[in-house]
Protein backbone atom coordinates (compact mmCIF):
# COMPACT_ATOMS: atom_id res chain seq x y z
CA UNK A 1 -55.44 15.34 -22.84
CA UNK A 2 -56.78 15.93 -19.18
CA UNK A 3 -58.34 12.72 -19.06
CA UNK A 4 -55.07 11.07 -19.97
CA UNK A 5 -52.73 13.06 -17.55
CA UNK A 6 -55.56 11.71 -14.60
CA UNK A 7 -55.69 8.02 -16.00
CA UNK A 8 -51.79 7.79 -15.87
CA UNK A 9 -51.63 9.61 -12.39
CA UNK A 10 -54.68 7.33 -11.11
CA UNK A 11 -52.55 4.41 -12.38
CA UNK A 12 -49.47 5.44 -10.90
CA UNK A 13 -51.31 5.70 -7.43
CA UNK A 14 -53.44 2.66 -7.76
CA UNK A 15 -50.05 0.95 -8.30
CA UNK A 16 -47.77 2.14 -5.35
CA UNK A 17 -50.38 0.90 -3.23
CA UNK A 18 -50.27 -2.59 -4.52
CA UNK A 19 -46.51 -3.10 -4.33
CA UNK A 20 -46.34 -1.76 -0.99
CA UNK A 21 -48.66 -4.42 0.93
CA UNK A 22 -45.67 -6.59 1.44
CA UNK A 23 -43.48 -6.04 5.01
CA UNK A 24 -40.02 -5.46 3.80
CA UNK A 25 -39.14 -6.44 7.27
CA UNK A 26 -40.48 -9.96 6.33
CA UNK A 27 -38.41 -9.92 3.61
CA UNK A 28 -34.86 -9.95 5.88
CA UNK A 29 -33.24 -13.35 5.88
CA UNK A 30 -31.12 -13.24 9.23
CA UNK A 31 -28.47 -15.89 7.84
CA UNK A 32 -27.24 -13.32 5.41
CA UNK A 33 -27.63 -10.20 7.85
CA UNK A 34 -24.97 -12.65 10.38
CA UNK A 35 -22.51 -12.92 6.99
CA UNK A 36 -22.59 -9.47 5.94
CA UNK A 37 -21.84 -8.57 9.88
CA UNK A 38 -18.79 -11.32 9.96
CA UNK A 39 -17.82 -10.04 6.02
CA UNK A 40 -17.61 -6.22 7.53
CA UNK A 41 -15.76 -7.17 10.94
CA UNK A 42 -13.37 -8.78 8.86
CA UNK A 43 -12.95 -5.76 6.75
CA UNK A 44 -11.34 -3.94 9.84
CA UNK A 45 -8.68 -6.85 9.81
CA UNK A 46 -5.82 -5.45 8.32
CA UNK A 47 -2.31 -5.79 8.14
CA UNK A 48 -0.04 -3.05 9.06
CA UNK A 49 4.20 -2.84 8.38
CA UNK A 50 6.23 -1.44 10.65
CA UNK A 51 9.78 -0.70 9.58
CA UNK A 52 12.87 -0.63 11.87
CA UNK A 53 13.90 2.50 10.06
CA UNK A 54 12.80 4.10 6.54
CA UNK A 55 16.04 5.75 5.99
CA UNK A 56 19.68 4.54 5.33
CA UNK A 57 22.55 6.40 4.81
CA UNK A 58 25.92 4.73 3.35
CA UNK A 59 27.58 7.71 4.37
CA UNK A 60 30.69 8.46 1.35
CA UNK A 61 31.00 5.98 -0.92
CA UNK A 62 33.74 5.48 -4.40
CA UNK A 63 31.46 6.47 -7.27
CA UNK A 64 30.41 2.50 -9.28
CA UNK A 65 30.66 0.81 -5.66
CA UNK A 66 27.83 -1.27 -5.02
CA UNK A 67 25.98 -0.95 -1.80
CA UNK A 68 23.52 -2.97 0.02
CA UNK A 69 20.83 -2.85 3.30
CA UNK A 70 18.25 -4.54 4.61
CA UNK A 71 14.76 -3.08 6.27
CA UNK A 72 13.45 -5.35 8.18
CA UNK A 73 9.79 -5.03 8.84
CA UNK A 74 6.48 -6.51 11.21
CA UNK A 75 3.47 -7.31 10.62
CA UNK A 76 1.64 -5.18 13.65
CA UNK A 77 -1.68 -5.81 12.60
CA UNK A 78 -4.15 -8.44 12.46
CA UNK A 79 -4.02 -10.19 9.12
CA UNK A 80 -1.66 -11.19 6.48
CA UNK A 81 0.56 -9.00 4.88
CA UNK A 82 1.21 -9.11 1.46
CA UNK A 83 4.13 -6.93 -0.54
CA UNK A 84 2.35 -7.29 -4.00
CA UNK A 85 5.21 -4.35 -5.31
CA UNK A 86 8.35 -2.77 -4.85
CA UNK A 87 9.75 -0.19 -6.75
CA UNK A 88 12.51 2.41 -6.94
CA UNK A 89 13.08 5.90 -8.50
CA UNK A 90 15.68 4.47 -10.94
CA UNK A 91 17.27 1.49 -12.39
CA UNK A 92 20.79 1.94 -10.08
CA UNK A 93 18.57 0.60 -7.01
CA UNK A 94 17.14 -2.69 -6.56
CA UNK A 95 14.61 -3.72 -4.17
CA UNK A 96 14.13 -7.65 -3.38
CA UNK A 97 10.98 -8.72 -1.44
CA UNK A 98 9.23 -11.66 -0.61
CA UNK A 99 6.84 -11.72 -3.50
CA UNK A 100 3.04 -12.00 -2.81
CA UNK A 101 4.37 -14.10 0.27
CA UNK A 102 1.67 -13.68 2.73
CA UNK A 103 3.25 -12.88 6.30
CA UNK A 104 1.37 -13.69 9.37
CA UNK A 105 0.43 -11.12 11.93
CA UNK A 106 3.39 -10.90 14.23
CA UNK A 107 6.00 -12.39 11.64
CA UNK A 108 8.96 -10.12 10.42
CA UNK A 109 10.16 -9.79 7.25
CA UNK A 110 13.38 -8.47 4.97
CA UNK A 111 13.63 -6.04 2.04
CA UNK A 112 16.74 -6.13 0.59
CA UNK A 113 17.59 -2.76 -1.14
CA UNK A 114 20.99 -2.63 -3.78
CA UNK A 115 22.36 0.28 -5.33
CA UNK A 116 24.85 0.42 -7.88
CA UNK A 117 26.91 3.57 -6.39
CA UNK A 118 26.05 5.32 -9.84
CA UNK A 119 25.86 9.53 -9.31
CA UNK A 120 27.68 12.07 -7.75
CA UNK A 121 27.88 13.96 -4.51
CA UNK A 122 24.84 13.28 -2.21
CA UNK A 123 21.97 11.18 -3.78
CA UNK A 124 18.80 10.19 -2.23
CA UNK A 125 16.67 7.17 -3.86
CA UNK A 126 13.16 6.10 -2.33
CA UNK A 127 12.03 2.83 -2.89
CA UNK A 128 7.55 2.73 -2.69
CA UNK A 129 6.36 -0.60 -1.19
CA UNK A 130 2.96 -1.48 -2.15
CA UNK A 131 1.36 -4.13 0.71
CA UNK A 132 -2.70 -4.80 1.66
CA UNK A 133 -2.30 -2.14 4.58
CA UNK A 134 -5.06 0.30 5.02
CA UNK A 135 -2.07 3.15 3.11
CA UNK A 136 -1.37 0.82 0.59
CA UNK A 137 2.32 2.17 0.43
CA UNK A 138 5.41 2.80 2.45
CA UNK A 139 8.29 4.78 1.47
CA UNK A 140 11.92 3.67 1.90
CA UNK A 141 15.11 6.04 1.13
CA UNK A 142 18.70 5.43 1.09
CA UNK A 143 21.12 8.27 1.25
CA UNK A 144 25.16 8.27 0.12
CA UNK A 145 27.72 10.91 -0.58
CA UNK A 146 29.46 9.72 -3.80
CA UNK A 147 32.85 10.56 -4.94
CA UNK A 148 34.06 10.50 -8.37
CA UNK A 149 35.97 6.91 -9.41
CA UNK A 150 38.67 9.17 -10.89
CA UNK A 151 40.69 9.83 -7.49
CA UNK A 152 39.32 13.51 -6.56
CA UNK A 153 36.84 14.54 -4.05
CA UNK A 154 33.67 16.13 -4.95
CA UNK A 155 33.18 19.29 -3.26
CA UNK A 156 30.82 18.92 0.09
CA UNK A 157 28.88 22.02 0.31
CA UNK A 158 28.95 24.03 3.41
CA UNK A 159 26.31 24.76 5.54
């Protein structure tokens, strides 16, 4: 059993000296060291949106009115921006984006966000952008006091 243990570790040793004669460094091809330099530079490119607000209020509204606003946004970065998704809390507000539209570094763009005045009293919806920034999301909100259709007030709570 000895003998056996030794032969194998003899082996093993004989052998990491033979595959080690090679220079790795010989090895390098410099053509694809250059790409993989230009592939991770470009890596840092990225697009970045920049919102002229992320809140809207519609201050009091009639309870089934619709409502409507538009972000408008920049692309502050340094490659295209793409809105792959944009999504809302509930059905009663609509976001409408260009769709997998790339936008050019310095270009502006418009989100167009509906709501359907459903609810009562003060309501908040967000609306979660999804783009190729380096977050990956932005979060929009629009804000309203609704008031019942049937003619009364809802009561505003005091501070």
């Amino acid at each position: 059993m000895r003998k056996i243990i030794l032969m194998l570790g003899v082996a093993v040793f004989a052998m990491s000296f033979t595959s080690c004669k090679d220079n790795a460094s010989n090895k390098i091809i410099m053509a694809n060291v250059d790409n993989a330099a230009e592939r991770d530079s470009n890596a840092k490119n990225l697009p970045e949106m920049s919102f002229d607000r992320t809140e809207f209020d519609f201050g009091t509204i009639e309870q089934g009115t619709p409502q409507q606003t538009v972000f408008t946004f920049t692309n502050t970065g340094n490659a295209p921006l793409i809105i792959t998704d944009a999504k809302s809390t509930c059905g009663c507000t609509i976001p409408e984006y260009p769709k997998n539209k790339a936008i050019a570094p310095g270009e502006s763009g418009e989100m167009l966000v509906k709501f359907n005045g459903s609810g009562q009293n003060q309501i908040t919806k967000a609306v979660t952008v999804t783009a190729n920034t380096a977050k990956g999301r932005e979060t929009l909100r629009i804000k309203a006091f609704v008031n019942p259709k049937n003619g009364t007030t809802a009561l505003i709570p005091t501070k």
